[in-house]
N, C-alpha and C. Protein backbone atom coordinates (compact mmCIF):
# COMPACT_ATOMS: atom_id res chain seq x y z
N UNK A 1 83.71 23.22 -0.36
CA UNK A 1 83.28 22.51 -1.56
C UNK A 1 82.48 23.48 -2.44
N UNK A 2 82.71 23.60 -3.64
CA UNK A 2 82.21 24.40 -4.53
C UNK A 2 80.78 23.56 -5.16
N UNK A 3 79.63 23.33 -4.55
CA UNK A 3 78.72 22.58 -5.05
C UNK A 3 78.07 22.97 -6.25
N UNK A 4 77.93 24.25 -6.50
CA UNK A 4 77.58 24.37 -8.22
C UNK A 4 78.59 23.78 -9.52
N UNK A 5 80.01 23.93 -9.27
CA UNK A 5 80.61 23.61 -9.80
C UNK A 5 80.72 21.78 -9.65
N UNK A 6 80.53 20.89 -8.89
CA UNK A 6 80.47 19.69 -8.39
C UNK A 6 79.06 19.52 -9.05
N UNK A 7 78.06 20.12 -9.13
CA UNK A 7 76.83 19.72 -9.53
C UNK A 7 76.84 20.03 -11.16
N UNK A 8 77.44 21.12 -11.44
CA UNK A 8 77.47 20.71 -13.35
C UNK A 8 78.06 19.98 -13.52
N UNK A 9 79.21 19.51 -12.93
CA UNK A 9 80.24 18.24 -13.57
C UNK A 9 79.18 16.96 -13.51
N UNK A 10 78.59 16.52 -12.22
CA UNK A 10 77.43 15.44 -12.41
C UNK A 10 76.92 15.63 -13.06
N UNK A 11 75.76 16.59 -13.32
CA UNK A 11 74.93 16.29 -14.76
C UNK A 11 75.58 16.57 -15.40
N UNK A 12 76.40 16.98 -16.04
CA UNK A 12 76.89 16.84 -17.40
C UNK A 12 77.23 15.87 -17.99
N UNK A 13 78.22 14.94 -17.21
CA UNK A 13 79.02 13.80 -17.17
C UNK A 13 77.95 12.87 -17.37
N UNK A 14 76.94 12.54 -16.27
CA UNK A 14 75.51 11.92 -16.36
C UNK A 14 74.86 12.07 -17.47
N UNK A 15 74.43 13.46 -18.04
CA UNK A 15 73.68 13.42 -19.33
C UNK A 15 74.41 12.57 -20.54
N UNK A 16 75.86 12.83 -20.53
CA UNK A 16 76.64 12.48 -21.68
C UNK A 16 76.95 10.61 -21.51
N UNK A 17 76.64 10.47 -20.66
CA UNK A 17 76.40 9.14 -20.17
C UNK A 17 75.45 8.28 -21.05
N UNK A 18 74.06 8.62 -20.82
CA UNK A 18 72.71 8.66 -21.14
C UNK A 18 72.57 9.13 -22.79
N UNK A 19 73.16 9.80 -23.17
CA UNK A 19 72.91 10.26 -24.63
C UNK A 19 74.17 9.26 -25.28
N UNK A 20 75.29 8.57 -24.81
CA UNK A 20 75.89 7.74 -25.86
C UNK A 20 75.73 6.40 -25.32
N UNK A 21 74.88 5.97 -24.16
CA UNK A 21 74.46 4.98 -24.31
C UNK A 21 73.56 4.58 -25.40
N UNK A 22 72.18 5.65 -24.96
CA UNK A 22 71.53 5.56 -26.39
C UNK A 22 71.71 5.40 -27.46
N UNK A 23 72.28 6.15 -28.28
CA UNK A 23 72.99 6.38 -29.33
C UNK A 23 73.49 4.87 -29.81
N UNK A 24 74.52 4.28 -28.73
CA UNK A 24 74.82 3.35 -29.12
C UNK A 24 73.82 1.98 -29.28
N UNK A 25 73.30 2.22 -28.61
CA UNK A 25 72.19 1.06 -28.55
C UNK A 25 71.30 1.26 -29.96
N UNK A 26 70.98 2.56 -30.73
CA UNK A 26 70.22 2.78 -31.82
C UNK A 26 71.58 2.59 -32.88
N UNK A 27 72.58 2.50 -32.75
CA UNK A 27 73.91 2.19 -33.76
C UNK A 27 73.47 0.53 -34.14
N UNK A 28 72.82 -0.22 -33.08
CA UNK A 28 73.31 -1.66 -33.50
C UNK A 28 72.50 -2.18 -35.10
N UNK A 29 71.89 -1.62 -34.99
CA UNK A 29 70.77 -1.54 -36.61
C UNK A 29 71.39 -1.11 -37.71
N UNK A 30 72.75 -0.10 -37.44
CA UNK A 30 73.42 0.44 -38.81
C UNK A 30 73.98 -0.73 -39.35
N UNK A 31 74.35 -0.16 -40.49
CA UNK A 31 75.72 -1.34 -41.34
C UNK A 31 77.07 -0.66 -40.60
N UNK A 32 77.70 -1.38 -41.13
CA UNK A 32 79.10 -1.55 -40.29
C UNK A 32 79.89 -0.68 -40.21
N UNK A 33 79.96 0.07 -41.94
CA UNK A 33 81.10 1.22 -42.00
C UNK A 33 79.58 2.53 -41.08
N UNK A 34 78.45 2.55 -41.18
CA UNK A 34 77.44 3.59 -40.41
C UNK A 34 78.07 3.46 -39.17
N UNK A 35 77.91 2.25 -38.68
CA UNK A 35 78.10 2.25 -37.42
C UNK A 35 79.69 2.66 -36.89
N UNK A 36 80.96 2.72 -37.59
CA UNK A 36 81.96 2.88 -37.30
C UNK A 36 81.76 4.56 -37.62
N UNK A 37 81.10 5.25 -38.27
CA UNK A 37 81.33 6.82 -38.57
C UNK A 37 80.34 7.03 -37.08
N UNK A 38 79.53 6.42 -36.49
CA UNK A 38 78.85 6.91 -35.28
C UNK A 38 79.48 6.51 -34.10
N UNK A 39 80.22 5.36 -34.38
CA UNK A 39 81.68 5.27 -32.99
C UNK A 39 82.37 6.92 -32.87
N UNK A 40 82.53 7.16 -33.87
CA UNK A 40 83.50 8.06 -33.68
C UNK A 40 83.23 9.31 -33.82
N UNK A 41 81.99 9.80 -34.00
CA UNK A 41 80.88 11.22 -33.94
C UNK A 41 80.85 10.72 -32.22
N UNK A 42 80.83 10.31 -31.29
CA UNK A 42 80.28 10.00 -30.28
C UNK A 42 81.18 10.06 -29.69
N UNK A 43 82.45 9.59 -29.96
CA UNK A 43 83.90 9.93 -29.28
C UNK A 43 83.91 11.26 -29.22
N UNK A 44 84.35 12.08 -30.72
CA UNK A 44 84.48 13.60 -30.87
C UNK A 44 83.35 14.47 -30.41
N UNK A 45 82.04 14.03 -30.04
CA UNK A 45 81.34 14.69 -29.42
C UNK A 45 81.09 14.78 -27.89
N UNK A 46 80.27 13.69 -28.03
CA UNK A 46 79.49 13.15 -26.73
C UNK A 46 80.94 12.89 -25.30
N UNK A 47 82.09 12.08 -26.05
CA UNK A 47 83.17 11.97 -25.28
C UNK A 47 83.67 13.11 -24.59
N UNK A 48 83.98 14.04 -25.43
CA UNK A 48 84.64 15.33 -25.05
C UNK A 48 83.78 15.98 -24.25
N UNK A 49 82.89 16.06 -24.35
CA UNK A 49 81.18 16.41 -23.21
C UNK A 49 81.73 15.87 -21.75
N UNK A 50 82.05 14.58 -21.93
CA UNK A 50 81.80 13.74 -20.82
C UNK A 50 83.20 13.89 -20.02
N UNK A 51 84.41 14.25 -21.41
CA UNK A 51 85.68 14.11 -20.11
C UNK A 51 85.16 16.18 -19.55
N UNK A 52 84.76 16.83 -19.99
CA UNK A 52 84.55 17.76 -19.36
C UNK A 52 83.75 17.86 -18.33
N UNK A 53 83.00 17.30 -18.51
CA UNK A 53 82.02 17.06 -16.80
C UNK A 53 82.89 16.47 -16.30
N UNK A 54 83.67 15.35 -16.27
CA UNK A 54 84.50 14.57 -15.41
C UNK A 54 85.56 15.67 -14.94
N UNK A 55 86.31 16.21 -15.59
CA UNK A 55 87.12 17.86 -15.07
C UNK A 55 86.35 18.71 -14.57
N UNK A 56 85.00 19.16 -14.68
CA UNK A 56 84.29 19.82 -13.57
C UNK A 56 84.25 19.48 -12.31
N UNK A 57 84.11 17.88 -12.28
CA UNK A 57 84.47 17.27 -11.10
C UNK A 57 85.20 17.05 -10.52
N UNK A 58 86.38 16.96 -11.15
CA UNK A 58 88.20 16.55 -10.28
C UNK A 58 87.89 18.16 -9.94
N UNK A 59 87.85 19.27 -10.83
CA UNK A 59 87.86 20.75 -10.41
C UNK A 59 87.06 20.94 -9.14
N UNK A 60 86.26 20.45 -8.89
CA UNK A 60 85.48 20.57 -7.59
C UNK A 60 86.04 20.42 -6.40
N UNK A 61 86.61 18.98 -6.79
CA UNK A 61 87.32 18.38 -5.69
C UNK A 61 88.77 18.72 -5.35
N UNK A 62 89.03 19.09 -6.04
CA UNK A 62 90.40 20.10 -5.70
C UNK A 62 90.18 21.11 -5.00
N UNK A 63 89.42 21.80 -5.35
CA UNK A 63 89.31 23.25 -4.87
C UNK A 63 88.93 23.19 -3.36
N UNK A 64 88.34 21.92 -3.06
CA UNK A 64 87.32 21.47 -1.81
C UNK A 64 88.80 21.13 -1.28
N UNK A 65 89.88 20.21 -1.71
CA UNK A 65 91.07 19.81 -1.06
C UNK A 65 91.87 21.08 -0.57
N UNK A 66 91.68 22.08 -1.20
CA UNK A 66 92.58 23.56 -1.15
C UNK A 66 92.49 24.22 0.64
């Protein structure tokens, strides 16, 4: 098992977790078209963050299956 590599995919995945929960929870106060341009800053950001920690992790676990 490659545990550094298994351990950035958790926090990463975790942080990006935590930062668009937030986010979203401070969205509910925008107006509607605000809040639809921060759906989707959060997809193109925060998302792409998060499927990469999640591939740090399948990457872990592969390598551990090898």
């Amino acid at each position: 098992m490659n545990w550094a590599l298994l351990a950035a995919g958790v926090g990463l995945a975790s942080y990006q977790v935590w930062a668009i929960t937030l986010r979203w929870r401070e969205s509910h106060g925008l107006l509607p078209a605000d809040r639809k341009i921060m759906f989707w800053t959060l997809v193109l950001t925060r998302g792409l963050g998060l499927l990469l920690g999640l591939g740090l992790i399948v990457g872990a676990l592969y390598r551990a299956s090898q």
